[in-house]
Protein backbone atom coordinates (compact mmCIF):
# COMPACT_ATOMS: atom_id res chain seq x y z
CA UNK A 1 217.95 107.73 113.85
CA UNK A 2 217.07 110.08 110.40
CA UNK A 3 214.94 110.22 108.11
CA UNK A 4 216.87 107.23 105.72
CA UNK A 5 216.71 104.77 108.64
CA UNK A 6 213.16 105.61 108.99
CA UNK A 7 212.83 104.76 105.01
CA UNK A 8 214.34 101.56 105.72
CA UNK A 9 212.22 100.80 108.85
CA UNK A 10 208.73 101.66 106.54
CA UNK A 11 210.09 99.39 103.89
CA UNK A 12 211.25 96.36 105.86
CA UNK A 13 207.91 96.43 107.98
CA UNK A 14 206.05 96.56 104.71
CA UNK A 15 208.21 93.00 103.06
CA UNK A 16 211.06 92.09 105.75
CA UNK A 17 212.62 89.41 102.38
CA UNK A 18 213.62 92.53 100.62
CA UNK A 19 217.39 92.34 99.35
CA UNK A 20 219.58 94.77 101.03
CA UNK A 21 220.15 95.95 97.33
CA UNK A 22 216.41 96.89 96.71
CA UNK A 23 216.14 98.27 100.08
CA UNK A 24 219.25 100.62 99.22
CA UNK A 25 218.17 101.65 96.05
CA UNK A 26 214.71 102.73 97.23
CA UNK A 27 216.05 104.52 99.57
CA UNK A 28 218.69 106.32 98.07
CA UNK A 29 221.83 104.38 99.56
CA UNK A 30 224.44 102.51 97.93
CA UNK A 31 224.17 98.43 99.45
CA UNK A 32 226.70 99.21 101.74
CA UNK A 33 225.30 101.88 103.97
CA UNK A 34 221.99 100.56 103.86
CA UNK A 35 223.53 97.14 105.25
CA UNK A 36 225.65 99.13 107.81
CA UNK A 37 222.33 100.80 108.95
CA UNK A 38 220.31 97.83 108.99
CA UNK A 39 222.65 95.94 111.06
CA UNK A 40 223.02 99.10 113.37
CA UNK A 41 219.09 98.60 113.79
CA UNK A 42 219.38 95.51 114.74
CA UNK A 43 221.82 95.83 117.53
CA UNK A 44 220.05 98.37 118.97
CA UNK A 45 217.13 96.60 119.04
CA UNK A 46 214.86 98.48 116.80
CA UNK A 47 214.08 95.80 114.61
CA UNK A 48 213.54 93.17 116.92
CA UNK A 49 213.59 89.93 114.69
CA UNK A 50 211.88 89.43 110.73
CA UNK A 51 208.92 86.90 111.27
CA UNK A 52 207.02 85.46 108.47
CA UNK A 53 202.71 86.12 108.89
CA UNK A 54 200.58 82.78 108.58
CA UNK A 55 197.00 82.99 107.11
CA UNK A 56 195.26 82.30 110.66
CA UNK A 57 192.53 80.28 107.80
CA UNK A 58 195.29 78.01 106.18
CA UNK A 59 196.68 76.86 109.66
CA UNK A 60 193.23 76.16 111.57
CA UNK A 61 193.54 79.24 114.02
CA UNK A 62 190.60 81.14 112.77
CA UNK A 63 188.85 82.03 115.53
CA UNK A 64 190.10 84.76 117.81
CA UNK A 65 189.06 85.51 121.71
CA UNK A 66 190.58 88.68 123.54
CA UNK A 67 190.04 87.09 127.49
CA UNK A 68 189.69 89.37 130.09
CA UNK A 69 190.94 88.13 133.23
CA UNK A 70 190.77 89.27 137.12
CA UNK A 71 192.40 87.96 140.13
CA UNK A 72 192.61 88.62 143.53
CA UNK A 73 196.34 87.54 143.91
CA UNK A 74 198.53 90.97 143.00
CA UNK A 75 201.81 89.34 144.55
CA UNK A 76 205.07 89.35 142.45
CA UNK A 77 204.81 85.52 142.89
CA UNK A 78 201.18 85.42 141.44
CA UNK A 79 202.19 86.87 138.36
CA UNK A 80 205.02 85.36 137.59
CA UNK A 81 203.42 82.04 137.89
CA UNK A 82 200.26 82.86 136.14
CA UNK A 83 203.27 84.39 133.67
CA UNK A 84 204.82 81.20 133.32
CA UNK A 85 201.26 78.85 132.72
CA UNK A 86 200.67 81.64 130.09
CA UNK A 87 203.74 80.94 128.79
CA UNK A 88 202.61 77.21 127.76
CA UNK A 89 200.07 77.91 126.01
CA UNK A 90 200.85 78.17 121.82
CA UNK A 91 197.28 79.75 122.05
CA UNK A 92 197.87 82.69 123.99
CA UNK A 93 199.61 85.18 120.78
CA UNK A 94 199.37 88.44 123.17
CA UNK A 95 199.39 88.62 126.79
CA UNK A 96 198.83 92.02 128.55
CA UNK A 97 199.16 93.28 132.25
CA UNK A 98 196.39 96.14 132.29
CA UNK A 99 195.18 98.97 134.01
CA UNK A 100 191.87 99.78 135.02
CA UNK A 101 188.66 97.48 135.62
CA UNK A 102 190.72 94.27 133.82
CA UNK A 103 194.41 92.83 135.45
CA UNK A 104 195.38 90.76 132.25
CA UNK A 105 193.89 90.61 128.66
CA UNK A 106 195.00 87.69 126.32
CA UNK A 107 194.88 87.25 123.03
CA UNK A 108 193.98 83.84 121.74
CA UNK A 109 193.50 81.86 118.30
CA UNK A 110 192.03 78.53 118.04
CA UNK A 111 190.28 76.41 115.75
CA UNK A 112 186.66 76.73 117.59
CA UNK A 113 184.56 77.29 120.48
CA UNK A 114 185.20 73.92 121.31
CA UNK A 115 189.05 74.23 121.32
CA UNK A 116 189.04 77.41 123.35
CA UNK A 117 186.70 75.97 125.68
CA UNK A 118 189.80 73.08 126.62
CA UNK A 119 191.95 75.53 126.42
CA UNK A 120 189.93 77.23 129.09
CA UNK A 121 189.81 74.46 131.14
CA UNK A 122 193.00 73.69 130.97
CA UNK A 123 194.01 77.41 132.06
CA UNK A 124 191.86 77.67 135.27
CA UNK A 125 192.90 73.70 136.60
CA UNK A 126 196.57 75.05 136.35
CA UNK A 127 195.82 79.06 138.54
CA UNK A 128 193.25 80.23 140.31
CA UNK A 129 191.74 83.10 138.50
CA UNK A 130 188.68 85.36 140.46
CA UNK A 131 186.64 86.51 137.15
CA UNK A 132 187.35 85.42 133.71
CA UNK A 133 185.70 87.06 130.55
CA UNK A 134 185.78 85.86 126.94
CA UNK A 135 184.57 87.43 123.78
CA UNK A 136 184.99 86.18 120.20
CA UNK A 137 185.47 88.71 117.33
CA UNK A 138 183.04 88.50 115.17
CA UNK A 139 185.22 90.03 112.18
CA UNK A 140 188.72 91.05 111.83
CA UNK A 141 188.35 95.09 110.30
CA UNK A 142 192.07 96.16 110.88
CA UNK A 143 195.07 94.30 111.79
CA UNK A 144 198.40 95.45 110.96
CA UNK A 145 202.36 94.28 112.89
CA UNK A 146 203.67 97.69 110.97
CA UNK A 147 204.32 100.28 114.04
CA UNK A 148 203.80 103.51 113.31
CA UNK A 149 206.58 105.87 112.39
CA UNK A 150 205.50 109.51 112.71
CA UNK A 151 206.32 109.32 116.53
CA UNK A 152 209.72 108.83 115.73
CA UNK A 153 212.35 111.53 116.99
CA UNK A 154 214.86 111.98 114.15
CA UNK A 155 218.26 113.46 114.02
CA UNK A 156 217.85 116.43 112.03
CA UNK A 157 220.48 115.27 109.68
CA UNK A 158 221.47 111.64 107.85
CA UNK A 159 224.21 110.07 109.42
CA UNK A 160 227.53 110.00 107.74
CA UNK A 161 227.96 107.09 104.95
């Protein structure tokens, strides 16, 4: 990757509906080679897919809980079944094996305290789980799905158009 494809990768995280065309010309490309590139990032896996963002307000998921879970199962088994009961939930937006004090930290939206309470329920009748903790943000001061791109390793020149 150079610095162009790095461009590309700050503009498409930034609006992933921009035309090829606009892309290209603010990055100094014809359509073509921008295209070429863009595809090329995509088959490599860099860009991973283009999602749209919802307002969390405007479709009732407004109130988020990060839930700190501990177990005593560490079996390959265990996980992939707790994996798979995570997996059902539309709730559960992030799911994270952990080091340190926590196995497992989820992220979860939901309506309110009611809704993540059956959600709750509904988690520890389907695995056993030793220690669960829950804790409700109180106010959303960052959030961002743009990865940073200073920690990129470039080629030290643009690839041939």
């Amino acid at each position: 990757m150079d610095r162009l494809d790095k461009k590309i990768l700050r503009l498409l995280q930034e609006d992933a509906t921009l035309a090829v065309a606009d892309v290209a010309k603010r990055v100094g490309l014809s359509t073509t080679p921008c295209w070429r590139r863009i595809q090329r990032l995509e088959e490599e896996g860099v860009i991973m897919r283009r999602v749209a963002l919802l307002d969390p307000e405007k479709v009732n998921a407004r109130v988020t809980v990060f839930v700190a879970i501990r177990t005593n199962s560490h079996s390959t088994e265990w996980l992939k079944r707790f994996s798979e009961v995570i997996g059902e939930f539309p709730e559960v937006i992030e799911f994270y094996r952990m080091s340190g004090d926590v196995d497992y930290l989820l992220r979860v939206v939901v309506p309110d305290i009611a809704a993540y309470d059956a959600f709750y329920k509904k988690m520890i009748e389907k695995i056993e789980i030793r220690d669960v903790s829950s804790s409700f943000a109180m106010e959303q001061i960052k959030y961002t799905t743009q990865m940073p791109l200073d920690y990129m390793v470039l080629d030290k020149e643009p690839r041939g158009e």
